[in-house]
C-alpha atoms as a PDB file:
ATOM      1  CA  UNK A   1      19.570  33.406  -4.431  1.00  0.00           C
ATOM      2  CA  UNK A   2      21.014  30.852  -2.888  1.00  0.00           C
ATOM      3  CA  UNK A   3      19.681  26.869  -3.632  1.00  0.00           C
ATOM      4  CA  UNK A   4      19.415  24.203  -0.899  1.00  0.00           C
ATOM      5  CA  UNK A   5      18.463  20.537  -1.872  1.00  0.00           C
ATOM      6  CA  UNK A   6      16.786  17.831  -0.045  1.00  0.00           C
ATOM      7  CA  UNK A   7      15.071  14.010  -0.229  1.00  0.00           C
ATOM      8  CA  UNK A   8      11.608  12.853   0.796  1.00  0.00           C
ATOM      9  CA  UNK A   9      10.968   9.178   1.269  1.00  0.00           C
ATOM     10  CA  UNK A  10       6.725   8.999   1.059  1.00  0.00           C
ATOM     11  CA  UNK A  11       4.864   5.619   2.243  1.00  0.00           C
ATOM     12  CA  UNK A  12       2.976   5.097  -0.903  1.00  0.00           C
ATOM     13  CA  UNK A  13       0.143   2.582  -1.964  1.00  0.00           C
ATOM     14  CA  UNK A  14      -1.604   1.146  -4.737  1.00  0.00           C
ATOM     15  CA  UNK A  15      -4.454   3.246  -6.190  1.00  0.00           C
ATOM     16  CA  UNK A  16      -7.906   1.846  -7.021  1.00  0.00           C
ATOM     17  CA  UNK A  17      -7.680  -1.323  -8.555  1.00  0.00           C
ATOM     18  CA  UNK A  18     -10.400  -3.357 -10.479  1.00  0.00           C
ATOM     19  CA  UNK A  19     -10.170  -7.608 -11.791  1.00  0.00           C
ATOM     20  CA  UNK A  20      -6.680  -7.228 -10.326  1.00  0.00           C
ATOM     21  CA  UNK A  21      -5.597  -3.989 -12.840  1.00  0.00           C
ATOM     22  CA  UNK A  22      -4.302  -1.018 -11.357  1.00  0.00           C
ATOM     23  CA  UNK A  23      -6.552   2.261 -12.095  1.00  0.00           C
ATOM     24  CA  UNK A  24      -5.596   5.053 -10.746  1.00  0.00           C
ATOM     25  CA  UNK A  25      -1.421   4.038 -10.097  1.00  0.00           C
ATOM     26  CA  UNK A  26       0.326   5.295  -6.869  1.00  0.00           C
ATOM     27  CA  UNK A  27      -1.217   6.690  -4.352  1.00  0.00           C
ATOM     28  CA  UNK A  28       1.969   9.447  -2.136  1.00  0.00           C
ATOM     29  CA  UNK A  29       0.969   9.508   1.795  1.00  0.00           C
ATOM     30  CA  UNK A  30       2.662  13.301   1.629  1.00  0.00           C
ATOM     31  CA  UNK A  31       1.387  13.201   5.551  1.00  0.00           C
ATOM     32  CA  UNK A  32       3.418   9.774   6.044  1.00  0.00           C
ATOM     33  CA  UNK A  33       7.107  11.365   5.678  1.00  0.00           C
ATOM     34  CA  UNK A  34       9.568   7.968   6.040  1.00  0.00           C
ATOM     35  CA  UNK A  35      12.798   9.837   5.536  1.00  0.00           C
ATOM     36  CA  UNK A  36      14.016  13.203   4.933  1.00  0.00           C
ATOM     37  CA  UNK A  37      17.639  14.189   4.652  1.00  0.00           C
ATOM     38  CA  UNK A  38      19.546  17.420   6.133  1.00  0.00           C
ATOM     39  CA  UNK A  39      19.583  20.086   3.266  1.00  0.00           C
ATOM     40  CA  UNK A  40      22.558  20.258   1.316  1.00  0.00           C
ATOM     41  CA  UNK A  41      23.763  23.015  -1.221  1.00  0.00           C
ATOM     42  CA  UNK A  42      24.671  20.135  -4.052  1.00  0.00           C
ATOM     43  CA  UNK A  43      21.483  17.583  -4.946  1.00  0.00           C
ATOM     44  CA  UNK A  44      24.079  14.761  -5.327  1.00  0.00           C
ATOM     45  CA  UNK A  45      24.742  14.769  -2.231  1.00  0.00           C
ATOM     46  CA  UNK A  46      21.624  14.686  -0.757  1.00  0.00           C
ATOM     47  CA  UNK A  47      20.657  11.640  -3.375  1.00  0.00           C
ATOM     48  CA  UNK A  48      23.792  10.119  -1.819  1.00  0.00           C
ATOM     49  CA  UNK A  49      22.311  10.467   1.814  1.00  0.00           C
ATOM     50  CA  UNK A  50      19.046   8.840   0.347  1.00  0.00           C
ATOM     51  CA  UNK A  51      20.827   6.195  -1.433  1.00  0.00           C
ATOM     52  CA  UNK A  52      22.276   4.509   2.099  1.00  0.00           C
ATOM     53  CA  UNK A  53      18.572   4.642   3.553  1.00  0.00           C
ATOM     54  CA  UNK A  54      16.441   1.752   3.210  1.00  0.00           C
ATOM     55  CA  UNK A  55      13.211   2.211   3.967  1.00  0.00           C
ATOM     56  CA  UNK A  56      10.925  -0.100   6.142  1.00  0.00           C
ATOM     57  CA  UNK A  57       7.889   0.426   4.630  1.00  0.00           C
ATOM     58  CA  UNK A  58       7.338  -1.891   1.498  1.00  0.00           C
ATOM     59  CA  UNK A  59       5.842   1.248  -1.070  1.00  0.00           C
ATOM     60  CA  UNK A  60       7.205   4.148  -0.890  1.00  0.00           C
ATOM     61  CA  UNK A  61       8.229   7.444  -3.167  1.00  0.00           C
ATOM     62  CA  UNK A  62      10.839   9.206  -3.382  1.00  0.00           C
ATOM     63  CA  UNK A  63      11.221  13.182  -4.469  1.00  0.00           C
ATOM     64  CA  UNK A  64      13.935  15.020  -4.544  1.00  0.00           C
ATOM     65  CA  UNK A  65      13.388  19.254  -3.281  1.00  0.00           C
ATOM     66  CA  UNK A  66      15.026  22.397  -4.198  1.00  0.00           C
ATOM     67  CA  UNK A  67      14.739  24.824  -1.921  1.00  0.00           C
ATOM     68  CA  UNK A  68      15.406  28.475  -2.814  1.00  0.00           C
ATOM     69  CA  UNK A  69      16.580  31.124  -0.139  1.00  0.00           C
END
């Protein structure tokens, strides 16, 4: 089987919050894709293609995929 790999860049947000604390932590916008790179057969270099992006959006998460053939 062969193995592709990929990065996501997600807009993000803060979950629920209360007296300023953070409840619930991150909140992924999988439907708000910022970045996604071309599929490549060695994850380094698809973490290489994510390291020269720099997102716009001020939260975001990124996820790096494996993709199996």
């Amino acid at each position: 089987m062969a193995k592709t790999y990929q990065t996501y860049l997600y807009g993000a947000s803060f979950g629920t919050e209360e007296n300023g604390r953070i409840i619930d932590g991150w909140q992924v916008d999988r439907n708000n894709i910022l970045f996604h790179s071309t599929e490549y057969e060695n994850p380094a270099d698809a973490m290489q293609e994510l390291r020269f992006h720099e997102p716009s959006h001020p939260n975001w998460f990124a996820t790096l995929v494996e993709w199996t053939n």
